[in-house]
N, C-alpha and C. Protein backbone atom coordinates (compact mmCIF):
# COMPACT_ATOMS: atom_id res chain seq x y z
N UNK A 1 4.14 5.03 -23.24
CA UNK A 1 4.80 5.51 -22.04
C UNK A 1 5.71 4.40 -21.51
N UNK A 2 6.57 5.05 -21.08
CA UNK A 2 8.00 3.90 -20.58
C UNK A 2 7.11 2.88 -19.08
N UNK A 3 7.56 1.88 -18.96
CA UNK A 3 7.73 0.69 -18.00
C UNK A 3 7.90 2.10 -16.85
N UNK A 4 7.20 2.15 -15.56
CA UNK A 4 7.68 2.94 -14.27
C UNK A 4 7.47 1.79 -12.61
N UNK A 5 8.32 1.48 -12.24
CA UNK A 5 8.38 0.87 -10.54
C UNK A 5 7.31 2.15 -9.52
N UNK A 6 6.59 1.38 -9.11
CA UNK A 6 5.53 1.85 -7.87
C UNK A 6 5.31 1.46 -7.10
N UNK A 7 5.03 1.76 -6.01
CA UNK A 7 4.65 0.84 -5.26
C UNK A 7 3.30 1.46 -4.08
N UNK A 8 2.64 0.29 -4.26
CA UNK A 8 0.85 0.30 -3.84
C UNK A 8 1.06 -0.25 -2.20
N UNK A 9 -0.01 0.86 -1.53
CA UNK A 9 0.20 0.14 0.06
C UNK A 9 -1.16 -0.40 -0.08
N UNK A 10 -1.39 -1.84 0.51
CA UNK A 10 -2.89 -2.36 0.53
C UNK A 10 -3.62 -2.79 2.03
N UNK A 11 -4.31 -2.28 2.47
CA UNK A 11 -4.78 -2.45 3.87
C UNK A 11 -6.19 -2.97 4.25
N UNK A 12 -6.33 -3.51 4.94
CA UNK A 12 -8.11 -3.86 4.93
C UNK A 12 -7.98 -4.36 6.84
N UNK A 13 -9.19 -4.01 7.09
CA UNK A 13 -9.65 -4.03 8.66
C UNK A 13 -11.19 -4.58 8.82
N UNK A 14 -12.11 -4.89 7.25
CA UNK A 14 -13.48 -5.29 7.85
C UNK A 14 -13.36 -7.03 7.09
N UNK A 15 -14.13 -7.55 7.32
CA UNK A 15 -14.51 -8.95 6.99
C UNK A 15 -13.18 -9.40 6.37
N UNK A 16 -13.02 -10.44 5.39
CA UNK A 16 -12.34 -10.99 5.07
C UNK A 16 -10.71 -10.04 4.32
N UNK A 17 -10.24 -9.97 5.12
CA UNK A 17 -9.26 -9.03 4.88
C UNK A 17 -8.34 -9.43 4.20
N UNK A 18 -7.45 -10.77 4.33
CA UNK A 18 -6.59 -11.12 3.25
C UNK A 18 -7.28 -11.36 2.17
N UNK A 19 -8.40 -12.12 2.01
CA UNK A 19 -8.99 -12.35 0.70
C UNK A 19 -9.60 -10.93 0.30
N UNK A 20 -10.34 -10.31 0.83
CA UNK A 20 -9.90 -8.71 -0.17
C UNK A 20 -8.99 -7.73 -0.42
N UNK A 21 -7.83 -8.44 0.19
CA UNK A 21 -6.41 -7.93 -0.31
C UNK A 21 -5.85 -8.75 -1.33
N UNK A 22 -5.90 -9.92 -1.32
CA UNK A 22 -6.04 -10.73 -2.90
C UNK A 22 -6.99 -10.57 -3.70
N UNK A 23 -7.70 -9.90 -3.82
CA UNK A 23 -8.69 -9.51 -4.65
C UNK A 23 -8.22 -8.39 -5.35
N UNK A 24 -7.97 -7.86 -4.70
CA UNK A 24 -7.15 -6.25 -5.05
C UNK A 24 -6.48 -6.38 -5.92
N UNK A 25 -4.94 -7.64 -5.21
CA UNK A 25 -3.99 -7.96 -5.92
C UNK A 25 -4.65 -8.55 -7.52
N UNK A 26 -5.34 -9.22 -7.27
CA UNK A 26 -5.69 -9.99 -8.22
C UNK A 26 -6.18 -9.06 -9.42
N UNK A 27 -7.07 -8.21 -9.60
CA UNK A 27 -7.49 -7.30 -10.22
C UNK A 27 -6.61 -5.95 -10.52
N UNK A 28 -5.54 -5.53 -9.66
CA UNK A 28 -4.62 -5.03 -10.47
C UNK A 28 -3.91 -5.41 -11.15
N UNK A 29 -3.49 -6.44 -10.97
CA UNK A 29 -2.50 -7.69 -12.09
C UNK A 29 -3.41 -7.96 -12.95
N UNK A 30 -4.60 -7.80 -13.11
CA UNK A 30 -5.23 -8.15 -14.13
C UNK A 30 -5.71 -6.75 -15.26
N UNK A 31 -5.51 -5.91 -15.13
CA UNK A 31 -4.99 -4.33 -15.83
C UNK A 31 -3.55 -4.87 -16.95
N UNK A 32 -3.56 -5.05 -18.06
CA UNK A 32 -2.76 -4.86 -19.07
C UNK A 32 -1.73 -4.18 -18.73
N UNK A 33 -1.91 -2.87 -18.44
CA UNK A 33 -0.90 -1.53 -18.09
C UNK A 33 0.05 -1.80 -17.12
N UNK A 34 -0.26 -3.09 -16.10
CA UNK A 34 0.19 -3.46 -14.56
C UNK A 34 0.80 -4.56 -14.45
N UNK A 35 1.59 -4.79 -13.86
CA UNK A 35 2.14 -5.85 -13.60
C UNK A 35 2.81 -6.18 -11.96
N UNK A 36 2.07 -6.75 -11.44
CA UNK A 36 2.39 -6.85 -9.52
C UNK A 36 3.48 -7.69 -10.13
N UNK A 37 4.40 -7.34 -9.31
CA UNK A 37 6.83 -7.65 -9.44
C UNK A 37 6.17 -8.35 -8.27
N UNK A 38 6.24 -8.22 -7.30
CA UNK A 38 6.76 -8.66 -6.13
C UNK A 38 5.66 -7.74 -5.18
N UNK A 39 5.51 -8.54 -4.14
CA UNK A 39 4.40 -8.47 -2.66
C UNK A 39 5.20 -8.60 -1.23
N UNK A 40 5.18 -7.82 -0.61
CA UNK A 40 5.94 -7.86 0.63
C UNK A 40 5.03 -8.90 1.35
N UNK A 41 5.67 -9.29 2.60
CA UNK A 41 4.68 -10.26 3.81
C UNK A 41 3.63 -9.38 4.55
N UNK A 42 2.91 -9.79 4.73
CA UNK A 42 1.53 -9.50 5.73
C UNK A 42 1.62 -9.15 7.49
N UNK A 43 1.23 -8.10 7.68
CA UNK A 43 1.57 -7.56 8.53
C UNK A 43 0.22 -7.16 9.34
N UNK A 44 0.12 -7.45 10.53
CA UNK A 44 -1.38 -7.50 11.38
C UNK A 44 -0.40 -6.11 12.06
N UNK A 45 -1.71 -5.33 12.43
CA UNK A 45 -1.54 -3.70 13.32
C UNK A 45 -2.60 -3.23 13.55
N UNK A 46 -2.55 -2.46 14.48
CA UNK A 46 -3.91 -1.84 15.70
C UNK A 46 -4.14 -0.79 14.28
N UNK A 47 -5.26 -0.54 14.49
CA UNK A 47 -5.85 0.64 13.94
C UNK A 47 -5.99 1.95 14.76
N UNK A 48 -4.98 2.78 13.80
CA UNK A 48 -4.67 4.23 14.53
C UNK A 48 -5.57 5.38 14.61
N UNK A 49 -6.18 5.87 15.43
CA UNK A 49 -6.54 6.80 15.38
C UNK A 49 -8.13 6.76 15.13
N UNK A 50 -8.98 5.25 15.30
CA UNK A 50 -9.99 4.79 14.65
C UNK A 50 -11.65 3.90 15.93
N UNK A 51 -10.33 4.30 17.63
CA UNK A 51 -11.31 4.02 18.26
C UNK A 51 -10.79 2.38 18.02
N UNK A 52 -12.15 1.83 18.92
CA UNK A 52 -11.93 0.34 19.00
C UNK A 52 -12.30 0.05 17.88
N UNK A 53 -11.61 -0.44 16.40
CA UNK A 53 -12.30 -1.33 15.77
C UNK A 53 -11.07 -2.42 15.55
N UNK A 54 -11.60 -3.48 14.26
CA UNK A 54 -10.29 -4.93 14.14
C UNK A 54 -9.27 -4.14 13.87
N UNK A 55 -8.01 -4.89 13.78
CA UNK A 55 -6.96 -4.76 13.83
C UNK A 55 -6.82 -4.49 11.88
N UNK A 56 -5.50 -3.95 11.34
CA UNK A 56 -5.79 -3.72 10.02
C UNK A 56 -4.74 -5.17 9.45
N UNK A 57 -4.64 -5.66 8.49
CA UNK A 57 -3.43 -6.26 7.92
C UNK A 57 -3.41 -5.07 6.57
N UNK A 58 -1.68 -5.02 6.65
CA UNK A 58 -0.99 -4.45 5.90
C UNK A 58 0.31 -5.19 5.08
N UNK A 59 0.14 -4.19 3.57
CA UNK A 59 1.29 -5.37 2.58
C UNK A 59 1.63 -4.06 1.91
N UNK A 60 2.37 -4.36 1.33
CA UNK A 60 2.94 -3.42 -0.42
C UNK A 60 3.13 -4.20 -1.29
N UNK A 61 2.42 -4.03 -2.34
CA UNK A 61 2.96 -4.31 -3.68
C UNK A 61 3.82 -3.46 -4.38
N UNK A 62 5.16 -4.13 -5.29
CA UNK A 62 5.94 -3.26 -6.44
C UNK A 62 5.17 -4.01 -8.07
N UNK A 63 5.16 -2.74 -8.22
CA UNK A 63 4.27 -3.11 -9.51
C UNK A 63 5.32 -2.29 -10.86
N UNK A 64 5.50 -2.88 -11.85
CA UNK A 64 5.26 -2.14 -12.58
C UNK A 64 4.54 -1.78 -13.95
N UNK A 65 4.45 -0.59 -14.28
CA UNK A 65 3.71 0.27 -15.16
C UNK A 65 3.82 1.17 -16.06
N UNK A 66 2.78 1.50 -17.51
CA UNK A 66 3.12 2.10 -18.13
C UNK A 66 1.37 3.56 -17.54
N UNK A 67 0.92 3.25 -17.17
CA UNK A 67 0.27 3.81 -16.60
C UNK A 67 0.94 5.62 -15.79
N UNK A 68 -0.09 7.18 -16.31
CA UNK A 68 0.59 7.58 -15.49
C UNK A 68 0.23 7.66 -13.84
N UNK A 69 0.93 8.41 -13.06
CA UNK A 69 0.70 8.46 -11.90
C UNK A 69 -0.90 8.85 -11.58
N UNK A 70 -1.86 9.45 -12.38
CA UNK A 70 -2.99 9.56 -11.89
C UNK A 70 -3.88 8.58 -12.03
N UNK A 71 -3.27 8.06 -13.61
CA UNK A 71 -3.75 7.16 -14.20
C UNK A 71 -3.85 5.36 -12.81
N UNK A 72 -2.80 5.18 -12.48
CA UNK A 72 -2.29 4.52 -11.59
C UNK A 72 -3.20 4.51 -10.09
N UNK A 73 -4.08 6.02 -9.62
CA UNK A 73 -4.07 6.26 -8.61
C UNK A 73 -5.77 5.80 -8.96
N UNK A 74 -6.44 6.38 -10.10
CA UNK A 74 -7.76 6.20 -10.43
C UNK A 74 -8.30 4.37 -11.00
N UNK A 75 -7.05 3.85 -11.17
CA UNK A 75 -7.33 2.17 -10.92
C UNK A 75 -6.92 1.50 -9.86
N UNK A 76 -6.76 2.50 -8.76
CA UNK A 76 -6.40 1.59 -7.30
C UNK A 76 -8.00 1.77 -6.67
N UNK A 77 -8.61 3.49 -7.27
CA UNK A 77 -9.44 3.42 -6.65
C UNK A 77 -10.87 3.23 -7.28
N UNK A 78 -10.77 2.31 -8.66
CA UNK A 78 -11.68 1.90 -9.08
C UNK A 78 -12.04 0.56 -8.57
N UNK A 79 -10.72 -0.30 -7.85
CA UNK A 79 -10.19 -1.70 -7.66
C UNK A 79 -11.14 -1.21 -6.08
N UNK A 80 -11.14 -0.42 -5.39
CA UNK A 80 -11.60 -0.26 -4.48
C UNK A 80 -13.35 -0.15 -4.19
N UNK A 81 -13.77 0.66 -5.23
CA UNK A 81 -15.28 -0.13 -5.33
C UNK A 81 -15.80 -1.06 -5.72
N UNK A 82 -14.96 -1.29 -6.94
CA UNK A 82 -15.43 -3.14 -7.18
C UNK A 82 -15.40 -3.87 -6.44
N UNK A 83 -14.70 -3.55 -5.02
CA UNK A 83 -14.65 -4.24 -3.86
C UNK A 83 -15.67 -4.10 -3.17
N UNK A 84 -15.93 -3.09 -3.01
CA UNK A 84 -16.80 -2.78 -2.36
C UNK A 84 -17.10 -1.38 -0.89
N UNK A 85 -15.59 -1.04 -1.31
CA UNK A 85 -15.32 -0.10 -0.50
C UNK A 85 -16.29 1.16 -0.37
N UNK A 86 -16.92 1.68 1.20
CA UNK A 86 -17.68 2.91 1.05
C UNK A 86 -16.73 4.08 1.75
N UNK A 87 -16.47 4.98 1.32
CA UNK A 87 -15.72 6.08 1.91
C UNK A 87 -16.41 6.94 3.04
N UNK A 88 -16.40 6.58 4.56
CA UNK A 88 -17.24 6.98 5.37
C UNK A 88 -16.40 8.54 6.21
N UNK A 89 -15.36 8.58 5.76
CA UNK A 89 -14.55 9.38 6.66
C UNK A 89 -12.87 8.83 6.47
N UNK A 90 -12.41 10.08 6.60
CA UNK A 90 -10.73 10.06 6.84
C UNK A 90 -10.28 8.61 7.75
N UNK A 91 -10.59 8.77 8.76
CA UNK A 91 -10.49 7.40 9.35
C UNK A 91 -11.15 6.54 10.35
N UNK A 92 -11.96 6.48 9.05
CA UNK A 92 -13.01 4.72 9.13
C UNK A 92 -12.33 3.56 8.80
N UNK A 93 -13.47 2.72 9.62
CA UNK A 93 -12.89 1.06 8.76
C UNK A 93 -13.09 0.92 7.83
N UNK A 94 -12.18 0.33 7.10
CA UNK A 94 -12.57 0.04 5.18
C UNK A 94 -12.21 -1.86 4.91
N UNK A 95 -13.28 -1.60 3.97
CA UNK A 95 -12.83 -2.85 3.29
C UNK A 95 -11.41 -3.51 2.81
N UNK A 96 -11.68 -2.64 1.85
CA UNK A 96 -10.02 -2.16 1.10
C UNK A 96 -9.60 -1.31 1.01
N UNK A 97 -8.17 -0.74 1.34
CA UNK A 97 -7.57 0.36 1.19
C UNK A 97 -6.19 0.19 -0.03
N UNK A 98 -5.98 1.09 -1.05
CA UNK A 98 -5.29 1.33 -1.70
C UNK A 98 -4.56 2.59 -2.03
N UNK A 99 -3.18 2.89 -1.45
CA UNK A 99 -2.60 4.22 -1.41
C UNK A 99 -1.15 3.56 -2.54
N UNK A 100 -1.29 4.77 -3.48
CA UNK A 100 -0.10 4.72 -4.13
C UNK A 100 0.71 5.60 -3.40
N UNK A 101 2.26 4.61 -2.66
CA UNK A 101 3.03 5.39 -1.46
C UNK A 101 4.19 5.93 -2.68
N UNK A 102 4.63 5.41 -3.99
CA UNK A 102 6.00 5.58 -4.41
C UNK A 102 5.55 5.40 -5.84
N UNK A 103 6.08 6.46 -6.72
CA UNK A 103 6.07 5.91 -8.11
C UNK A 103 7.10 6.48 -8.84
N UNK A 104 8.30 5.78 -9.49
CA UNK A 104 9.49 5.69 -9.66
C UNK A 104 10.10 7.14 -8.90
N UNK A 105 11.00 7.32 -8.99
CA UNK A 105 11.23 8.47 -8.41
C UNK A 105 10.73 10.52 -8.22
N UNK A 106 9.72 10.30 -8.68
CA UNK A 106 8.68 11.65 -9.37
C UNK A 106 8.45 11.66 -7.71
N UNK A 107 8.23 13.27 -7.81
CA UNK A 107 7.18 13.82 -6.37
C UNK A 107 6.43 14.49 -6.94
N UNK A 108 5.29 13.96 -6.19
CA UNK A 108 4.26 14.42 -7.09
C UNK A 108 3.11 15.51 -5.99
N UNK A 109 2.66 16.49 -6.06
CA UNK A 109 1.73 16.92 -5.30
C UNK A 109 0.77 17.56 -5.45
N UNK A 110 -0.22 17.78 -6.18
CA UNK A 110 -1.52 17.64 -6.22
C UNK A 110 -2.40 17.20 -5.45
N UNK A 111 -3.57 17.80 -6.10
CA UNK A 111 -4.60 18.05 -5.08
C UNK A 111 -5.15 15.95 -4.29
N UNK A 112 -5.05 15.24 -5.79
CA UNK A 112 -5.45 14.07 -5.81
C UNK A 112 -4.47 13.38 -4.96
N UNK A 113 -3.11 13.65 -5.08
CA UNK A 113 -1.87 12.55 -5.14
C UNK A 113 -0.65 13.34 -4.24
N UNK A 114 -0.13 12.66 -3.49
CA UNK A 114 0.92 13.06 -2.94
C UNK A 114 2.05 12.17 -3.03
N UNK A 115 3.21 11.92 -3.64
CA UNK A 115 3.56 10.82 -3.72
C UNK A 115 5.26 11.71 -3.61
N UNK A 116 6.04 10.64 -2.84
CA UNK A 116 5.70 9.96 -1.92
C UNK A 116 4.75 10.34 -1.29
N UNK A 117 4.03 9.33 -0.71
CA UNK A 117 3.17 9.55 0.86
C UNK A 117 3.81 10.15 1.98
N UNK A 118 3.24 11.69 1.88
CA UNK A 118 4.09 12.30 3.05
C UNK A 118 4.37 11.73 4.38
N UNK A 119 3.39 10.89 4.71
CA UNK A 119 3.73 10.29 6.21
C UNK A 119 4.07 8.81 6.44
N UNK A 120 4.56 8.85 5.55
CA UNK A 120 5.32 7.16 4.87
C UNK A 120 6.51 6.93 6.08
N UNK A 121 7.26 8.09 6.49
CA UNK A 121 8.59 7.88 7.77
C UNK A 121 7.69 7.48 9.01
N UNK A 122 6.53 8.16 9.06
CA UNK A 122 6.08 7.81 10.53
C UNK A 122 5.29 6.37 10.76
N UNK A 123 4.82 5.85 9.36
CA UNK A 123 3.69 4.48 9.46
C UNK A 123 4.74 3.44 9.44
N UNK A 124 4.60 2.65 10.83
CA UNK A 124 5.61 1.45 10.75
C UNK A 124 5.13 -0.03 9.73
N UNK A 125 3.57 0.61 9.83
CA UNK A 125 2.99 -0.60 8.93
C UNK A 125 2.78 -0.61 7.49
N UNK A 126 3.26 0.72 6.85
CA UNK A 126 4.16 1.27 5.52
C UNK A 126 5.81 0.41 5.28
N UNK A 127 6.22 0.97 6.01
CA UNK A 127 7.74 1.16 5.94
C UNK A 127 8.31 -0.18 6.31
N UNK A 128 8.09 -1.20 7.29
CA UNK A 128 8.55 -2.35 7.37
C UNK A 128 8.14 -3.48 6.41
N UNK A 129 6.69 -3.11 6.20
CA UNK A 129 6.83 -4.40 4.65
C UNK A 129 7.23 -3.73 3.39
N UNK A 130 7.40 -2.00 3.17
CA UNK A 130 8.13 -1.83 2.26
C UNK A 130 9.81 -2.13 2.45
N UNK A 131 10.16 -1.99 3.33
CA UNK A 131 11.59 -2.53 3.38
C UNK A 131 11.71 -3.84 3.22
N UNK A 132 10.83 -4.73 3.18
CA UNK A 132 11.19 -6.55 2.81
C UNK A 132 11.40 -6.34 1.91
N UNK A 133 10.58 -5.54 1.03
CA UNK A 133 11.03 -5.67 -0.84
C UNK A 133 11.58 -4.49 -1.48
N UNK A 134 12.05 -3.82 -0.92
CA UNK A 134 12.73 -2.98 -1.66
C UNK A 134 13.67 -1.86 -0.57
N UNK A 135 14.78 -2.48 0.33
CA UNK A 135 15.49 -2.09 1.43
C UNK A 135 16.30 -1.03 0.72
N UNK A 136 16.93 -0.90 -0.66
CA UNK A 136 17.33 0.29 -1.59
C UNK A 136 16.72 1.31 -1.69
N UNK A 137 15.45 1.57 -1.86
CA UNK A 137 14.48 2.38 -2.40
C UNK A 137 14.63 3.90 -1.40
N UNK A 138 14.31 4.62 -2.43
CA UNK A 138 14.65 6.71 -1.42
C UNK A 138 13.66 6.65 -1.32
N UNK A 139 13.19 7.34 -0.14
CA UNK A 139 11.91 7.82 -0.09
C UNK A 139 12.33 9.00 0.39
N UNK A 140 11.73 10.48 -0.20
CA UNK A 140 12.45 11.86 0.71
C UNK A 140 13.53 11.87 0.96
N UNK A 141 14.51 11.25 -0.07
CA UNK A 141 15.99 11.18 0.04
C UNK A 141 16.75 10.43 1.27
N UNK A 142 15.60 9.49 1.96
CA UNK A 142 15.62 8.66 2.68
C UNK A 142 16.20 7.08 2.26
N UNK A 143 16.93 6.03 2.90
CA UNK A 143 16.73 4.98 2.05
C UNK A 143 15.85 4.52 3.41
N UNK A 144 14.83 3.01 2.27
CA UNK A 144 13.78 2.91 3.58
C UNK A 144 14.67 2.04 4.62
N UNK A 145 15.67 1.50 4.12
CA UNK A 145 16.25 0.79 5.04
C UNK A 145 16.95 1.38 6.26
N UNK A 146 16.86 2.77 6.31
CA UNK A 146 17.16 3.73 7.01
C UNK A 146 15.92 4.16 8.19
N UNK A 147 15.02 4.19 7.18
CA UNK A 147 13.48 4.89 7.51
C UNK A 147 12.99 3.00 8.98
N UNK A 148 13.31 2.38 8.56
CA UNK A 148 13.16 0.89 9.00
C UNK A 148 13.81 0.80 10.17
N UNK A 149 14.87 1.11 10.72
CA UNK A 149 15.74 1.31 11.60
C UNK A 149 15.40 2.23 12.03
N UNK A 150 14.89 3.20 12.46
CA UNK A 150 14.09 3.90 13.36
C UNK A 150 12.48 3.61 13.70
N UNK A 151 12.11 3.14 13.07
CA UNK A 151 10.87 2.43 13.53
C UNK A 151 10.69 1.51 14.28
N UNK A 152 10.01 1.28 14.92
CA UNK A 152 9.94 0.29 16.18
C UNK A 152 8.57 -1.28 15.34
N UNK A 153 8.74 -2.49 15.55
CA UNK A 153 7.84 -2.75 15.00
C UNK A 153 6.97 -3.72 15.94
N UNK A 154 7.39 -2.65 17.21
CA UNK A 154 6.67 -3.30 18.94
C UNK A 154 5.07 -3.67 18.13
N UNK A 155 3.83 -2.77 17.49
CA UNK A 155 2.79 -3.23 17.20
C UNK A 155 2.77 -3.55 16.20
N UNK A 156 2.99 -4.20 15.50
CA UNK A 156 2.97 -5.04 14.41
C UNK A 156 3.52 -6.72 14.49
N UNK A 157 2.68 -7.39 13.96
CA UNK A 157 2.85 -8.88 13.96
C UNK A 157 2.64 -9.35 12.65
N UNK A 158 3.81 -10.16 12.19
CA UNK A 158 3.94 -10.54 10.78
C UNK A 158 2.67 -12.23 10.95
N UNK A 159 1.77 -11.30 9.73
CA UNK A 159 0.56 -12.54 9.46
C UNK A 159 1.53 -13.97 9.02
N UNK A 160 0.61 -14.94 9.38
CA UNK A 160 0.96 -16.00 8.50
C UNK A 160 1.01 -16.92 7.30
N UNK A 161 -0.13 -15.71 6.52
CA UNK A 161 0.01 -16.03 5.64
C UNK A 161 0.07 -14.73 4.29
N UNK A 162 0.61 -15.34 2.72
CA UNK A 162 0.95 -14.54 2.30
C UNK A 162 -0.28 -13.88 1.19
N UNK A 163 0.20 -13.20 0.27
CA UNK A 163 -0.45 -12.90 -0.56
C UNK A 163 0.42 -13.19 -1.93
N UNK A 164 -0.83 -13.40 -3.05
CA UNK A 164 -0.23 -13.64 -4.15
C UNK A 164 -0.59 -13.05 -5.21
N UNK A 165 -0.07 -12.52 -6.09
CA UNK A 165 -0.77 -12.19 -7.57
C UNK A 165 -1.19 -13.04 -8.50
């Protein structure tokens, strides 16, 4: 299967959150099929919709892959129990979170996968570290650098530190 550009949103809100977002990183780059391109900056944000809990940090990775799109979606969320992730509800705190938001230009919709991530225009903590690395990119015939400029990024605070593959 041909080389395909994707890109992985990675989020975490319980205990050590950048280091199990390098963990993530680390273990998808470590998949043959995968290759983490490039990591946007780290991004601290309230947790929506979740009641009082920590705050989440948010990143994107562009990866690419020969992997297909399900294929892709079932090693984000294998990377997610090796973590240690428990699935308590739509929106609980998690360890690690792994959403495949983009995979080369395919829309995909199934029961498993929605890709793009339909609500990719409205998450500012999507869309602004996907615009560090890839300000070209369509999303919904959107460019995000478009999608970026209507977003406000009043709650969000760029972490200080980064992530690496």
């Amino acid at each position: 299967m041909p080389l395909v550009r994707a890109y992985i949103a990675l989020g975490s809100n319980l205990g050590d959150r950048l280091g199990q977002m390098q963990s993530a990183l680390v273990r998808l780059a470590g998949d043959e099929c995968l290759q983490v391109v490039q990591v946007s900056p780290v991004y601290e944000n309230r947790a929506v919709g979740m009641g009082a809990v920590d705050d989440f940090l948010n990143a994107i990775a562009e990866v690419e892959t020969s992997l297909a799109p399900l294929e892709l979606l079932d090693r984000c969320l294998a990377v997610e129990t090796e973590l240690g992730r428990v699935r308590t509800g739509q929106w609980a705190p998690r360890t690690i979170d792994l959403d495949v938001i983009a995979y080369g230009e395919a829309t995909i919709e199934c029961e498993r996968l929605h890709v793009p991530h339909p609500r990719i225009a409205e998450r500012d903590f999507v869309v602004h570290p996907l615009h560090a690395i890839a300000p070209e990119l369509r999303i919904r015939g959107q460019r995000v650098a478009d999608l970026a400029a209507t977003l406000s990024k009043e709650g969000l605070t760029l972490h200080p530190l980064s992530l690496n593959a």
